[in-house]
PDB file of N, CA and C in Angstrom:
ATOM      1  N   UNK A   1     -79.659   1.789  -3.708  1.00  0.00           N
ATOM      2  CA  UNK A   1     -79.678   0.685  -2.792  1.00  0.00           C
ATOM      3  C   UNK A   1     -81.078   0.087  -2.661  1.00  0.00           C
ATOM      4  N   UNK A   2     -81.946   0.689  -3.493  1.00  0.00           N
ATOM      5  CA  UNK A   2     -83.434   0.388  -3.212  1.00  0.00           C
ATOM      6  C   UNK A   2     -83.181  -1.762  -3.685  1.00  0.00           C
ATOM      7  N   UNK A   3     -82.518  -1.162  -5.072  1.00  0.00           N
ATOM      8  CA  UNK A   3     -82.602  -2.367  -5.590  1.00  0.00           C
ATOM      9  C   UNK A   3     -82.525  -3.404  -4.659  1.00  0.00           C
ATOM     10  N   UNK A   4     -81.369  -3.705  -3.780  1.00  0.00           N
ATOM     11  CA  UNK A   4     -80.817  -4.812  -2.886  1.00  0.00           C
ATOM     12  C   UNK A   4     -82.538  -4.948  -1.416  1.00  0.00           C
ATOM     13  N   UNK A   5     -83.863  -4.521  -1.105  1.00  0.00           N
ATOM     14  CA  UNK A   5     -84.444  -3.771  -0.176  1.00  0.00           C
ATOM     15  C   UNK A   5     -85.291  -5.318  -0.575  1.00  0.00           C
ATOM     16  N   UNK A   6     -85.508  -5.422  -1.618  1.00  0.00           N
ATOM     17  CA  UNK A   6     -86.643  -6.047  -2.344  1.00  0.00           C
ATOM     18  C   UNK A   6     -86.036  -7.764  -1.987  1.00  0.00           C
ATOM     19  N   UNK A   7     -85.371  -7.814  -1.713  1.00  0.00           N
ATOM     20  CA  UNK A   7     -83.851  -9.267  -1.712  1.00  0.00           C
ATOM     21  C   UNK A   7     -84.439 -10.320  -0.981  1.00  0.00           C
ATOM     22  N   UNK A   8     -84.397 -11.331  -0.403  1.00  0.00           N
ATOM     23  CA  UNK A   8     -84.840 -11.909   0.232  1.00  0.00           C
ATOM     24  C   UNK A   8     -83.804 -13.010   0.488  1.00  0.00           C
ATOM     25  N   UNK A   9     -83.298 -13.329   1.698  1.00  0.00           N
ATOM     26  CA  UNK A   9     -82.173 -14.023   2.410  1.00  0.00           C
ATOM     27  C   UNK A   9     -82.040 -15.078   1.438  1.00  0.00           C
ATOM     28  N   UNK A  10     -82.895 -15.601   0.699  1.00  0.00           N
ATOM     29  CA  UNK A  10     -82.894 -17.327   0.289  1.00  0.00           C
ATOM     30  C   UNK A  10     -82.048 -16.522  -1.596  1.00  0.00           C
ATOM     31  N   UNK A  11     -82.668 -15.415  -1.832  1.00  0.00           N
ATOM     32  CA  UNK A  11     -82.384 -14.784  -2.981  1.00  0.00           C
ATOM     33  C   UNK A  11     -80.806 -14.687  -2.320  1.00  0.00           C
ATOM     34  N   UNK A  12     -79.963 -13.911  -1.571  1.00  0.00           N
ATOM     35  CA  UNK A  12     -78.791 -14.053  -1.204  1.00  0.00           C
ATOM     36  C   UNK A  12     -77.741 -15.263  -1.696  1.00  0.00           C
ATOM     37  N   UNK A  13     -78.766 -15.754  -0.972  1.00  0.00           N
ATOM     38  CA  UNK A  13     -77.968 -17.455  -0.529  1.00  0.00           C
ATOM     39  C   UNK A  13     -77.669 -18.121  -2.317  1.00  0.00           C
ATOM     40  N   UNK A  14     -78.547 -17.909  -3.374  1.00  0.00           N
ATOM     41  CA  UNK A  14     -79.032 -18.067  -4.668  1.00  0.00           C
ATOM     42  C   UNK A  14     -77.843 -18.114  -5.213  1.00  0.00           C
ATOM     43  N   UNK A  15     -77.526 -16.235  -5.086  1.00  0.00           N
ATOM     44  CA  UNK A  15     -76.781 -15.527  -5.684  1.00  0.00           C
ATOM     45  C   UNK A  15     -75.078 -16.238  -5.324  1.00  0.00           C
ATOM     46  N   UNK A  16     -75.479 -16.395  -3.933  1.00  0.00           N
ATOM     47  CA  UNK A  16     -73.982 -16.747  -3.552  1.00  0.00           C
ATOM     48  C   UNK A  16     -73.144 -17.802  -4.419  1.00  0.00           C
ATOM     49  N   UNK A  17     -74.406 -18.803  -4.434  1.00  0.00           N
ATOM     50  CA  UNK A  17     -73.884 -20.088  -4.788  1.00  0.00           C
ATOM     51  C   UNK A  17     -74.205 -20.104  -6.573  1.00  0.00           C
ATOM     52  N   UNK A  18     -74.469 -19.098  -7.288  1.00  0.00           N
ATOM     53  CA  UNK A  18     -74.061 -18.352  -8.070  1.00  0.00           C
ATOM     54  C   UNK A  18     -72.528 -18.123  -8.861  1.00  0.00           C
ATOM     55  N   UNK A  19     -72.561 -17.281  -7.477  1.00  0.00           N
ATOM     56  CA  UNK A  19     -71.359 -16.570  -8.172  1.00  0.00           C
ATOM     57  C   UNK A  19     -69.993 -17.079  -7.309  1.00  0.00           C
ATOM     58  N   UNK A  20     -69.964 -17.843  -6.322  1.00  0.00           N
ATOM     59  CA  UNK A  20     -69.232 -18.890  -5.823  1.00  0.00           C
ATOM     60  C   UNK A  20     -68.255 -19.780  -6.984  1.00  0.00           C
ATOM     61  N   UNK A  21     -68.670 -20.508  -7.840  1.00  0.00           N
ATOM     62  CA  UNK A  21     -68.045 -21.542  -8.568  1.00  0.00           C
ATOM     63  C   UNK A  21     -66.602 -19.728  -9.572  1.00  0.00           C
ATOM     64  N   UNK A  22     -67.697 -18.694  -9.759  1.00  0.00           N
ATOM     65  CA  UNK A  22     -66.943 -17.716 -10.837  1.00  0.00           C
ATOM     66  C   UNK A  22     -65.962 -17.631  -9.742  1.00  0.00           C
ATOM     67  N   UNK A  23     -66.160 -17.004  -8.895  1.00  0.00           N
ATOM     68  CA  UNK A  23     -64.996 -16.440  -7.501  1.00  0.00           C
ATOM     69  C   UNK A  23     -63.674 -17.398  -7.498  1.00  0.00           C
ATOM     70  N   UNK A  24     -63.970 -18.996  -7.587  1.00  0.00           N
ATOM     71  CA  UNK A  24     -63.227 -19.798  -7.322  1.00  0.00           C
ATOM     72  C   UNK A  24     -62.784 -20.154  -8.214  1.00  0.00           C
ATOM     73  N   UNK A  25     -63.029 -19.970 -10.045  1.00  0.00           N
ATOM     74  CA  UNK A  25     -62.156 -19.958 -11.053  1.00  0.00           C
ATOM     75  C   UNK A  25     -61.357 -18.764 -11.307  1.00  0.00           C
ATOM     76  N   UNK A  26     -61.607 -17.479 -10.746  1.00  0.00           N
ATOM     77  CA  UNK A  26     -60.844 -16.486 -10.827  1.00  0.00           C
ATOM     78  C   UNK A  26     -59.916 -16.536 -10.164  1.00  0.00           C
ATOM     79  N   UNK A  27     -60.010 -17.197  -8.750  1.00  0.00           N
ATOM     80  CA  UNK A  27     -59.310 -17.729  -7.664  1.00  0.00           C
ATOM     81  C   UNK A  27     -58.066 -18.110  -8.175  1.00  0.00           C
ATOM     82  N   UNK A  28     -58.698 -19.734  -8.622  1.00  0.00           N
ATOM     83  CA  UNK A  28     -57.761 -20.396  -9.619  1.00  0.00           C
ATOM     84  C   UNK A  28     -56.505 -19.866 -10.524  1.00  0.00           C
ATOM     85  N   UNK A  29     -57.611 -19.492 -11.451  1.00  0.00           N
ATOM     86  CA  UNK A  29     -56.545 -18.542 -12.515  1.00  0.00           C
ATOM     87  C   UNK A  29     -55.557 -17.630 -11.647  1.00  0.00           C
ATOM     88  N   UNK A  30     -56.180 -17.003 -10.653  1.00  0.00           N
ATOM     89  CA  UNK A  30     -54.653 -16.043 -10.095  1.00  0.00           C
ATOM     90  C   UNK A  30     -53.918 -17.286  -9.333  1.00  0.00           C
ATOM     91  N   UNK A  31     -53.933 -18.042  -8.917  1.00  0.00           N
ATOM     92  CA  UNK A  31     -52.995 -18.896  -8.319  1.00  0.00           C
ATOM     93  C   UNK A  31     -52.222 -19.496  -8.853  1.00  0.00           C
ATOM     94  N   UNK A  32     -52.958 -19.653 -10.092  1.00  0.00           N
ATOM     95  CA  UNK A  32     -51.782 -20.494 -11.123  1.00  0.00           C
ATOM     96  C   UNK A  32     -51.176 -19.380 -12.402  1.00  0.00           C
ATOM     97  N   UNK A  33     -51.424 -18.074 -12.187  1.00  0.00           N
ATOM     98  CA  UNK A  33     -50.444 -17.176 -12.850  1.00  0.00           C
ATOM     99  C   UNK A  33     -49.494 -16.645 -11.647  1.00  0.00           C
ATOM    100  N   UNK A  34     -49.396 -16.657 -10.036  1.00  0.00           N
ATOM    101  CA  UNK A  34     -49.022 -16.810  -9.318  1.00  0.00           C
ATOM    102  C   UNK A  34     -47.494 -17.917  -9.501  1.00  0.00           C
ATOM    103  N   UNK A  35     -48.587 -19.107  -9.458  1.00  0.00           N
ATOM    104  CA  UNK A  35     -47.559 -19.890  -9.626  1.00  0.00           C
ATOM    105  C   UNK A  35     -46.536 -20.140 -10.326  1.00  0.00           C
ATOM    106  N   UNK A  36     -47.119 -19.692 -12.034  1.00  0.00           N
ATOM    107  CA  UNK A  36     -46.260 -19.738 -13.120  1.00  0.00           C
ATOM    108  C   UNK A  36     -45.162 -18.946 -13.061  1.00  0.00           C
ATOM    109  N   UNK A  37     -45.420 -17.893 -12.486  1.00  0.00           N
ATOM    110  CA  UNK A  37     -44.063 -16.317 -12.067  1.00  0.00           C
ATOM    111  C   UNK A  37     -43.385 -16.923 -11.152  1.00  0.00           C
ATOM    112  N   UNK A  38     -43.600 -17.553 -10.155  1.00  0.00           N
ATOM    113  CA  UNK A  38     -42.650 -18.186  -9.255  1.00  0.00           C
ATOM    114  C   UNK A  38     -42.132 -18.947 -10.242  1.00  0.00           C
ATOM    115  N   UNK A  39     -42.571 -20.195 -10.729  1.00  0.00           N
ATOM    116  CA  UNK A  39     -41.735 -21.015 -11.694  1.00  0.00           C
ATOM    117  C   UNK A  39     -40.540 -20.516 -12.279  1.00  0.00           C
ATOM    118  N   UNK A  40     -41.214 -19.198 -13.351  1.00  0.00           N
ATOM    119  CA  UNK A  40     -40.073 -18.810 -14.216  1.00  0.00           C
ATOM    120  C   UNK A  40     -38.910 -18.078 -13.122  1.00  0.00           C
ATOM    121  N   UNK A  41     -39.382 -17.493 -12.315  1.00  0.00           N
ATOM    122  CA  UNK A  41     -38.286 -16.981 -11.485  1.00  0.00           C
ATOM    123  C   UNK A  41     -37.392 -17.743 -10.846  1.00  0.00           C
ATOM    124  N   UNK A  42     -38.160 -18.750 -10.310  1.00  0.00           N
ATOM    125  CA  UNK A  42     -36.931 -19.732  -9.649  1.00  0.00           C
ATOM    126  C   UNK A  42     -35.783 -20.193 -10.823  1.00  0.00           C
ATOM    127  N   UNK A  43     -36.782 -20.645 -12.589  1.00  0.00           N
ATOM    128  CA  UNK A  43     -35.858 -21.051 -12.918  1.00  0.00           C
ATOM    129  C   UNK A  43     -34.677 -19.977 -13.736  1.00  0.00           C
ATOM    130  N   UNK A  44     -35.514 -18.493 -13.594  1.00  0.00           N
ATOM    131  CA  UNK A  44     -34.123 -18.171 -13.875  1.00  0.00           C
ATOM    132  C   UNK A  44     -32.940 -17.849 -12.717  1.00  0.00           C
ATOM    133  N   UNK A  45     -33.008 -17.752 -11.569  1.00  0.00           N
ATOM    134  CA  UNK A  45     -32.649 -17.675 -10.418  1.00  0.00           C
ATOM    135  C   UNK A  45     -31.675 -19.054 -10.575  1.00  0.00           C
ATOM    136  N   UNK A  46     -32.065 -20.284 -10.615  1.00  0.00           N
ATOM    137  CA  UNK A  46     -31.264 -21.563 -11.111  1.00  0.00           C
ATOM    138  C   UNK A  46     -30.309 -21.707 -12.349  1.00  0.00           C
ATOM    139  N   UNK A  47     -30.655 -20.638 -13.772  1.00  0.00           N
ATOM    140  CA  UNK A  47     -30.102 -20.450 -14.465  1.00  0.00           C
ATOM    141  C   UNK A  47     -29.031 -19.754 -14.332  1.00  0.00           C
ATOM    142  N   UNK A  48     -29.153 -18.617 -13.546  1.00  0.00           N
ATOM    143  CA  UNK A  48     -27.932 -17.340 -13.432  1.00  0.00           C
ATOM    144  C   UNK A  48     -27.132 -18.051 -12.241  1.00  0.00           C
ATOM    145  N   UNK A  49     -27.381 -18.768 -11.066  1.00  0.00           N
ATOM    146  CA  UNK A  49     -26.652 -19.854 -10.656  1.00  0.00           C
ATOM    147  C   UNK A  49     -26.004 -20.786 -11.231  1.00  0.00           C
ATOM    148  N   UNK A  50     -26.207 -21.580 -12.179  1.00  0.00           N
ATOM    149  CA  UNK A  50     -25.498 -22.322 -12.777  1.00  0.00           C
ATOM    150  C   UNK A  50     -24.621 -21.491 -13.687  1.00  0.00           C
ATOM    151  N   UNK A  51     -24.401 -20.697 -14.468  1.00  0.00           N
ATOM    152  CA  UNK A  51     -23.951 -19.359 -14.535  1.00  0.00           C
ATOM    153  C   UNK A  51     -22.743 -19.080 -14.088  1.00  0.00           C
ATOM    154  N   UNK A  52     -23.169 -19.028 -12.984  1.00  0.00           N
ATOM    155  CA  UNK A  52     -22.084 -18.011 -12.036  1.00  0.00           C
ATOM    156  C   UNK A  52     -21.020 -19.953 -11.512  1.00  0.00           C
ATOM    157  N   UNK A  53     -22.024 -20.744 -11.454  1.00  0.00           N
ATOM    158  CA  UNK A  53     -21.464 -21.765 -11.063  1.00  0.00           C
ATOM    159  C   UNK A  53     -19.953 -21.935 -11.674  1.00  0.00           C
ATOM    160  N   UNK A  54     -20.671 -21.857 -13.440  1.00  0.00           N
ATOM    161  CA  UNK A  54     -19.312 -22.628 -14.496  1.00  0.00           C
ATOM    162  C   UNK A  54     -18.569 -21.486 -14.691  1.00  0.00           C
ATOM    163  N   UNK A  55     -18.818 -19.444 -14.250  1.00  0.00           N
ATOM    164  CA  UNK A  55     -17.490 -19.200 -14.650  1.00  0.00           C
ATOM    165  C   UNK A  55     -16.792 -19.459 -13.215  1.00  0.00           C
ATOM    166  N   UNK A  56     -17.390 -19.826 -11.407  1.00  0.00           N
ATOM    167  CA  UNK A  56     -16.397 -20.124 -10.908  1.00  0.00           C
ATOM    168  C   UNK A  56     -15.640 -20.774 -11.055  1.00  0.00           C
ATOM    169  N   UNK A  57     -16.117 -22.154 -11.472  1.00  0.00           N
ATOM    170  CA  UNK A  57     -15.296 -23.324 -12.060  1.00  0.00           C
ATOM    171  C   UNK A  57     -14.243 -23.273 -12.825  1.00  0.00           C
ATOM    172  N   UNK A  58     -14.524 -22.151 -14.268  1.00  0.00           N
ATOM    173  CA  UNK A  58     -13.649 -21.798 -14.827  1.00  0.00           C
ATOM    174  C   UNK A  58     -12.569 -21.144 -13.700  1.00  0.00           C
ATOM    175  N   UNK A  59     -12.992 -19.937 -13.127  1.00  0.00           N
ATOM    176  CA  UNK A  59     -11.665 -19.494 -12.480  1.00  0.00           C
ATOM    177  C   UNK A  59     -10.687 -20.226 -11.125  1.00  0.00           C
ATOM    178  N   UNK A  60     -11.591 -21.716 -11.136  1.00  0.00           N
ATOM    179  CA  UNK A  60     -10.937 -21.854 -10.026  1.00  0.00           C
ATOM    180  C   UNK A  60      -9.933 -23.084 -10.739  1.00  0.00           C
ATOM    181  N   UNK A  61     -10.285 -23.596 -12.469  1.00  0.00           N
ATOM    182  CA  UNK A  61      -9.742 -24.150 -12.985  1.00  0.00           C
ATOM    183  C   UNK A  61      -8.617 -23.784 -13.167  1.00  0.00           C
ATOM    184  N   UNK A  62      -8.221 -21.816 -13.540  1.00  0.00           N
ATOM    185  CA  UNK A  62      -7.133 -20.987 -13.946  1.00  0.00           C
ATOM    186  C   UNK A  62      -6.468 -21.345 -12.966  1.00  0.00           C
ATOM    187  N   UNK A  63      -6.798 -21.265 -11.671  1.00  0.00           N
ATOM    188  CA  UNK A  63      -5.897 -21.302 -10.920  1.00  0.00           C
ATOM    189  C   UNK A  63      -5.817 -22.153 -10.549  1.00  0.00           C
ATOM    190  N   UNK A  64      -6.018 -23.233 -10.337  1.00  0.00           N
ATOM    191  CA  UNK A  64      -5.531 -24.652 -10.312  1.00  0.00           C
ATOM    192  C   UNK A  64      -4.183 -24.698 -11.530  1.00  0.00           C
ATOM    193  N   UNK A  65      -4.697 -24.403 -12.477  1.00  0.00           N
ATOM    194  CA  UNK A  65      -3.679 -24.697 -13.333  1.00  0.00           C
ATOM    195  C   UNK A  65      -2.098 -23.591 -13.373  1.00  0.00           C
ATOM    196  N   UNK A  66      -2.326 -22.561 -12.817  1.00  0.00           N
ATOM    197  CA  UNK A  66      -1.796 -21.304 -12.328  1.00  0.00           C
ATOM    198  C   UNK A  66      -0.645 -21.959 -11.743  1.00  0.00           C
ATOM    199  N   UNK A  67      -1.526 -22.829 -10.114  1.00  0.00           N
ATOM    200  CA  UNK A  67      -0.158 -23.502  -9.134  1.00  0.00           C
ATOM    201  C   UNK A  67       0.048 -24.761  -9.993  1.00  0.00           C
ATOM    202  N   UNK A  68      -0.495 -25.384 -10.327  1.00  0.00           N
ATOM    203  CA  UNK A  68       0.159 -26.562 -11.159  1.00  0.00           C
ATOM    204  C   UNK A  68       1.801 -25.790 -11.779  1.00  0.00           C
ATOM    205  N   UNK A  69       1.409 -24.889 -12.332  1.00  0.00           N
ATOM    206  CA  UNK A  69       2.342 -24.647 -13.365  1.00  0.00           C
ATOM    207  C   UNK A  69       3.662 -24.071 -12.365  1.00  0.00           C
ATOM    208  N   UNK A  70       3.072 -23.449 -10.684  1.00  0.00           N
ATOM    209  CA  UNK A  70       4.169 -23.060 -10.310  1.00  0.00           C
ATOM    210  C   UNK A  70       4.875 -23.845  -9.740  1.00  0.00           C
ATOM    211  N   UNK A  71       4.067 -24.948  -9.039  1.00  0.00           N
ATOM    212  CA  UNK A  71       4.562 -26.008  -8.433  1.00  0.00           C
ATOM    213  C   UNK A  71       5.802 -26.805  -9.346  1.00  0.00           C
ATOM    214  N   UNK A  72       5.600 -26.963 -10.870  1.00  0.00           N
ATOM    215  CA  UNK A  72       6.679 -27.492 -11.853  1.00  0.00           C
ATOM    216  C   UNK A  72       7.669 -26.843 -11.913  1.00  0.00           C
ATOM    217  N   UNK A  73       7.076 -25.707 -11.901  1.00  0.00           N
ATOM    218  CA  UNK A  73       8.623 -24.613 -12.263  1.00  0.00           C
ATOM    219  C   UNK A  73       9.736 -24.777 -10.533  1.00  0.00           C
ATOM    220  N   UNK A  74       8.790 -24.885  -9.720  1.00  0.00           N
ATOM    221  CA  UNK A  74       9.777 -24.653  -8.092  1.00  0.00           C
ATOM    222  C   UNK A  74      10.526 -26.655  -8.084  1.00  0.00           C
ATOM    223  N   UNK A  75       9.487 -27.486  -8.617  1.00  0.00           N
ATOM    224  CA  UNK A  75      10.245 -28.745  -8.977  1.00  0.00           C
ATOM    225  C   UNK A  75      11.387 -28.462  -9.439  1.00  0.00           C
ATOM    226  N   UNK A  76      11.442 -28.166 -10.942  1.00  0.00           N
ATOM    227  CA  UNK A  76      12.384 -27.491 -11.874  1.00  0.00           C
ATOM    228  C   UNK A  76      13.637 -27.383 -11.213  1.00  0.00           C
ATOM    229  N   UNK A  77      13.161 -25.977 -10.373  1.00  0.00           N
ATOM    230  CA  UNK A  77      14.120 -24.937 -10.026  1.00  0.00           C
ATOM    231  C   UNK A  77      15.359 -26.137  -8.898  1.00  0.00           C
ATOM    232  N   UNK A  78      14.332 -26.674  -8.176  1.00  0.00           N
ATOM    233  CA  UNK A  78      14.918 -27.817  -7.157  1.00  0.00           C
ATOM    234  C   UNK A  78      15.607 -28.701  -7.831  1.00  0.00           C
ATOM    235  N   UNK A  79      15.220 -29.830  -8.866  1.00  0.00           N
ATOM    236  CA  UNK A  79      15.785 -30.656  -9.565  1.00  0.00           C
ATOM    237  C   UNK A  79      17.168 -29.894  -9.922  1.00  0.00           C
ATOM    238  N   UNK A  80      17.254 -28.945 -10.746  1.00  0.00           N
ATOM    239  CA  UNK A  80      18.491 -28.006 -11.205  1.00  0.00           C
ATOM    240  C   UNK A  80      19.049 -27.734 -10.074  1.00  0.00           C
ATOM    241  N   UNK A  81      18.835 -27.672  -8.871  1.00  0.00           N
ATOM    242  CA  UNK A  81      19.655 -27.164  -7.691  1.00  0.00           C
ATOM    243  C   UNK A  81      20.358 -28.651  -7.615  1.00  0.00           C
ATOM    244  N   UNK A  82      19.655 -29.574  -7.270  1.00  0.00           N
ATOM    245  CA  UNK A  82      20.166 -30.719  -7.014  1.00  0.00           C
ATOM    246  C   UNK A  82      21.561 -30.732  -7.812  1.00  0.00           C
ATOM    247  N   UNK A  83      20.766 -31.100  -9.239  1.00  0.00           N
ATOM    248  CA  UNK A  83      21.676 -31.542 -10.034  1.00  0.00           C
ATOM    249  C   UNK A  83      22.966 -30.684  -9.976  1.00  0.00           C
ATOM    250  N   UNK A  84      23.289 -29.525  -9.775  1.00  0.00           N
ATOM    251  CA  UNK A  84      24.219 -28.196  -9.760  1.00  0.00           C
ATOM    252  C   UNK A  84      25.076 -29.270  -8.536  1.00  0.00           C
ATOM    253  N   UNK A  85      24.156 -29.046  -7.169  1.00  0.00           N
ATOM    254  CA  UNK A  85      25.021 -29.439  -5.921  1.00  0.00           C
ATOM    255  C   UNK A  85      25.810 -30.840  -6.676  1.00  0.00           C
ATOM    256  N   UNK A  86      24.938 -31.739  -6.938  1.00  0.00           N
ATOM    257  CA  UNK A  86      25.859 -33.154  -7.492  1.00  0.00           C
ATOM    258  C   UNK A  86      26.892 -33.050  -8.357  1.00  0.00           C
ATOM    259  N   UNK A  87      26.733 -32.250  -8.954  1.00  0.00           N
ATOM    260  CA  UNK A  87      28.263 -31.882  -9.789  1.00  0.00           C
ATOM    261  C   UNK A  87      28.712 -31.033  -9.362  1.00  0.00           C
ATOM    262  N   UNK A  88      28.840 -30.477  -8.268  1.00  0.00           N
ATOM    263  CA  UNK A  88      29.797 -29.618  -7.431  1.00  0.00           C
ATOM    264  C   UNK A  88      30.573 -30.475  -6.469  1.00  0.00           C
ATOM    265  N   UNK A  89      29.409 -31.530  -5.818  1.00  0.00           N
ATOM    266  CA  UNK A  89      30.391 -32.487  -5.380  1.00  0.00           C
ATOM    267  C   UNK A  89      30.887 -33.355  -6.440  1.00  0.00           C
ATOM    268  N   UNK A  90      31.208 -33.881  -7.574  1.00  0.00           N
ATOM    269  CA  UNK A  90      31.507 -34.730  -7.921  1.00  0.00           C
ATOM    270  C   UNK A  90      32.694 -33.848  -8.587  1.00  0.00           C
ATOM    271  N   UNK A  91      32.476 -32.818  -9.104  1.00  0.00           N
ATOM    272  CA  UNK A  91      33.810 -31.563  -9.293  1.00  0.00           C
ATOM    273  C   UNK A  91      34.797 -31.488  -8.046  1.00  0.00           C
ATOM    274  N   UNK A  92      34.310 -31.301  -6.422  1.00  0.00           N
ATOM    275  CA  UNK A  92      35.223 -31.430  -5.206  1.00  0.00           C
ATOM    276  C   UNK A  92      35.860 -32.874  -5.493  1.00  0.00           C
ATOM    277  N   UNK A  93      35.169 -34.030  -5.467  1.00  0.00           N
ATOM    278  CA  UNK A  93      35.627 -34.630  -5.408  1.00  0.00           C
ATOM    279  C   UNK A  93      37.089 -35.154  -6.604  1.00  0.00           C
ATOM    280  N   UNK A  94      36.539 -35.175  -7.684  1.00  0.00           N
ATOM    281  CA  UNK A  94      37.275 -35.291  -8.439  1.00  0.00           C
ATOM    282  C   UNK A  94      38.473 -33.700  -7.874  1.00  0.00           C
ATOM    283  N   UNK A  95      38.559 -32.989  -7.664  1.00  0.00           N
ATOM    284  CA  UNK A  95      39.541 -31.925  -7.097  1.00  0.00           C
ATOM    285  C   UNK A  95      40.288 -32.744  -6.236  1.00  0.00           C
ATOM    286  N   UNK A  96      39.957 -33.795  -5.188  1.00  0.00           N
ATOM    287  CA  UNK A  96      40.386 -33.871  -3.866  1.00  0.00           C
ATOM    288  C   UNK A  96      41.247 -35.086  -4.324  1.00  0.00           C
ATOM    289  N   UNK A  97      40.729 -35.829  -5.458  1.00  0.00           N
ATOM    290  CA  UNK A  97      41.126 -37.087  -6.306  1.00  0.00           C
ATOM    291  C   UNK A  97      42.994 -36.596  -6.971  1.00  0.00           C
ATOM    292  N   UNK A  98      42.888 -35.253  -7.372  1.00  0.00           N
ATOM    293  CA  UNK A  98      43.771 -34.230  -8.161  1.00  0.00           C
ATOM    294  C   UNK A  98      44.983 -34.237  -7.426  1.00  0.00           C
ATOM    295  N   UNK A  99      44.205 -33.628  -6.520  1.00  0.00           N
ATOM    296  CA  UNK A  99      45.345 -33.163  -5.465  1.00  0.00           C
ATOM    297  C   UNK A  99      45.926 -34.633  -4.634  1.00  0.00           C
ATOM    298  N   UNK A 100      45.147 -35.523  -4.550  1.00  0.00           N
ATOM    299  CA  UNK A 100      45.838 -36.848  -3.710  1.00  0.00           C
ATOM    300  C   UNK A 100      46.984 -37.541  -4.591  1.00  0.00           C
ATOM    301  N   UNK A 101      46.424 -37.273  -6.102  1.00  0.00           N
ATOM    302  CA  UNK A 101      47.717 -37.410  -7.420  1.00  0.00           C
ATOM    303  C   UNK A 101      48.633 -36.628  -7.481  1.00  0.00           C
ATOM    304  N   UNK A 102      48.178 -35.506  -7.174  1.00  0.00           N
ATOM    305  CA  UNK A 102      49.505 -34.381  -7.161  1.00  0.00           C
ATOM    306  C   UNK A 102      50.363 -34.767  -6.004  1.00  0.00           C
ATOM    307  N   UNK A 103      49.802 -34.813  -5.023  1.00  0.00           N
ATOM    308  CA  UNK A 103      50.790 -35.296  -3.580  1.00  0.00           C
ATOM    309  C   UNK A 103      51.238 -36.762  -3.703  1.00  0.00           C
ATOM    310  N   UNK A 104      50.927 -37.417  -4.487  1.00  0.00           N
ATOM    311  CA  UNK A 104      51.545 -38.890  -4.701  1.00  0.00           C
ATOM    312  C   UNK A 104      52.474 -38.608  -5.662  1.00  0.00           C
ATOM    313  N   UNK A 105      52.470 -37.938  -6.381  1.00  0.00           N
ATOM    314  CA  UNK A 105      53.607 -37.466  -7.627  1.00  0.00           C
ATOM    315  C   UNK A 105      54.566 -36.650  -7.136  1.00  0.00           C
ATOM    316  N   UNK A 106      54.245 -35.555  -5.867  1.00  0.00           N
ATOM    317  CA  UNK A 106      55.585 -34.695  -5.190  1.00  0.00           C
ATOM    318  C   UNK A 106      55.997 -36.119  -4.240  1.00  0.00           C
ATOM    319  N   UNK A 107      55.413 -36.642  -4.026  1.00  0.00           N
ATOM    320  CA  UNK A 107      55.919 -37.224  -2.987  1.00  0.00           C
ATOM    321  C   UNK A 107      56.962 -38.392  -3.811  1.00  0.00           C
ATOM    322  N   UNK A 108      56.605 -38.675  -4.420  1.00  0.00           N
ATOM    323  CA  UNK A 108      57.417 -39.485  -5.822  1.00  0.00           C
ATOM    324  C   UNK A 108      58.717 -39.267  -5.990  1.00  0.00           C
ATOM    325  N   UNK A 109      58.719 -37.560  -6.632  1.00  0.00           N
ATOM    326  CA  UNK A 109      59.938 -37.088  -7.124  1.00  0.00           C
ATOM    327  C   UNK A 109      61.076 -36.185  -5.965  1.00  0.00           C
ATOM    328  N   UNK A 110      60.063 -36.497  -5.135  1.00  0.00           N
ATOM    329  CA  UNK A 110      61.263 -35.848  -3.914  1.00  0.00           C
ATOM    330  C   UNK A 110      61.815 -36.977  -3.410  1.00  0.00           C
ATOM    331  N   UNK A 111      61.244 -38.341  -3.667  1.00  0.00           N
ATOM    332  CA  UNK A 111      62.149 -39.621  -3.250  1.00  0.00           C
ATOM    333  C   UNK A 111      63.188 -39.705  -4.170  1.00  0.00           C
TER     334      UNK A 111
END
């Protein structure tokens, strides 16, 4: 410590403004390798998000298309009901048509 004894305040002050400008490029440099690690992190953080984005998309496409497909089939199933009931009535009817011929024909031959 002898060395530093011999110093003289203005010698300090010298040194400071010295080694001041080095301090504040080292500074630098860590702030902007700082910065650069944030960068890449955010953007892979944005990458594995977008990611995760398109296989939700994908799965929410499956299933979109999932009820699409069930929604056609319960159409389907309805349309075919319909159509069944309409020719059940049009089968009664034509029955009720039968029988009003049949009773116009007994009623015929019993005159």
């Amino acid at each position: 410590m002898e060395i530093f004894n011999g110093i003289e305040l203005k010698d300090w002050f010298a040194l400071f403004n010295l080694l001041t400008p080095i301090f504040f490029w080292v500074a630098k440099r860590y702030i902007q390798d700082v910065v650069t690690e944030v960068k890449k992190d955010i953007e892979k953080a944005i990458e594995d998000l977008e990611e995760k984005l398109s296989e939700d998309q994908i799965k929410i496409n499956d299933k979109v298309n999932e009820i699409e497909r069930r929604v056609l089939i319960i159409e389907t199933n309805y349309t075919n009901k319909n159509e069944s009931i309409e020719r059940i009535e049009t089968n009664i009817e034509k029955l009720f048509d039968k029988i009003e011929e049949l009773k116009n024909e007994i009623y015929r031959n019993n005159r």
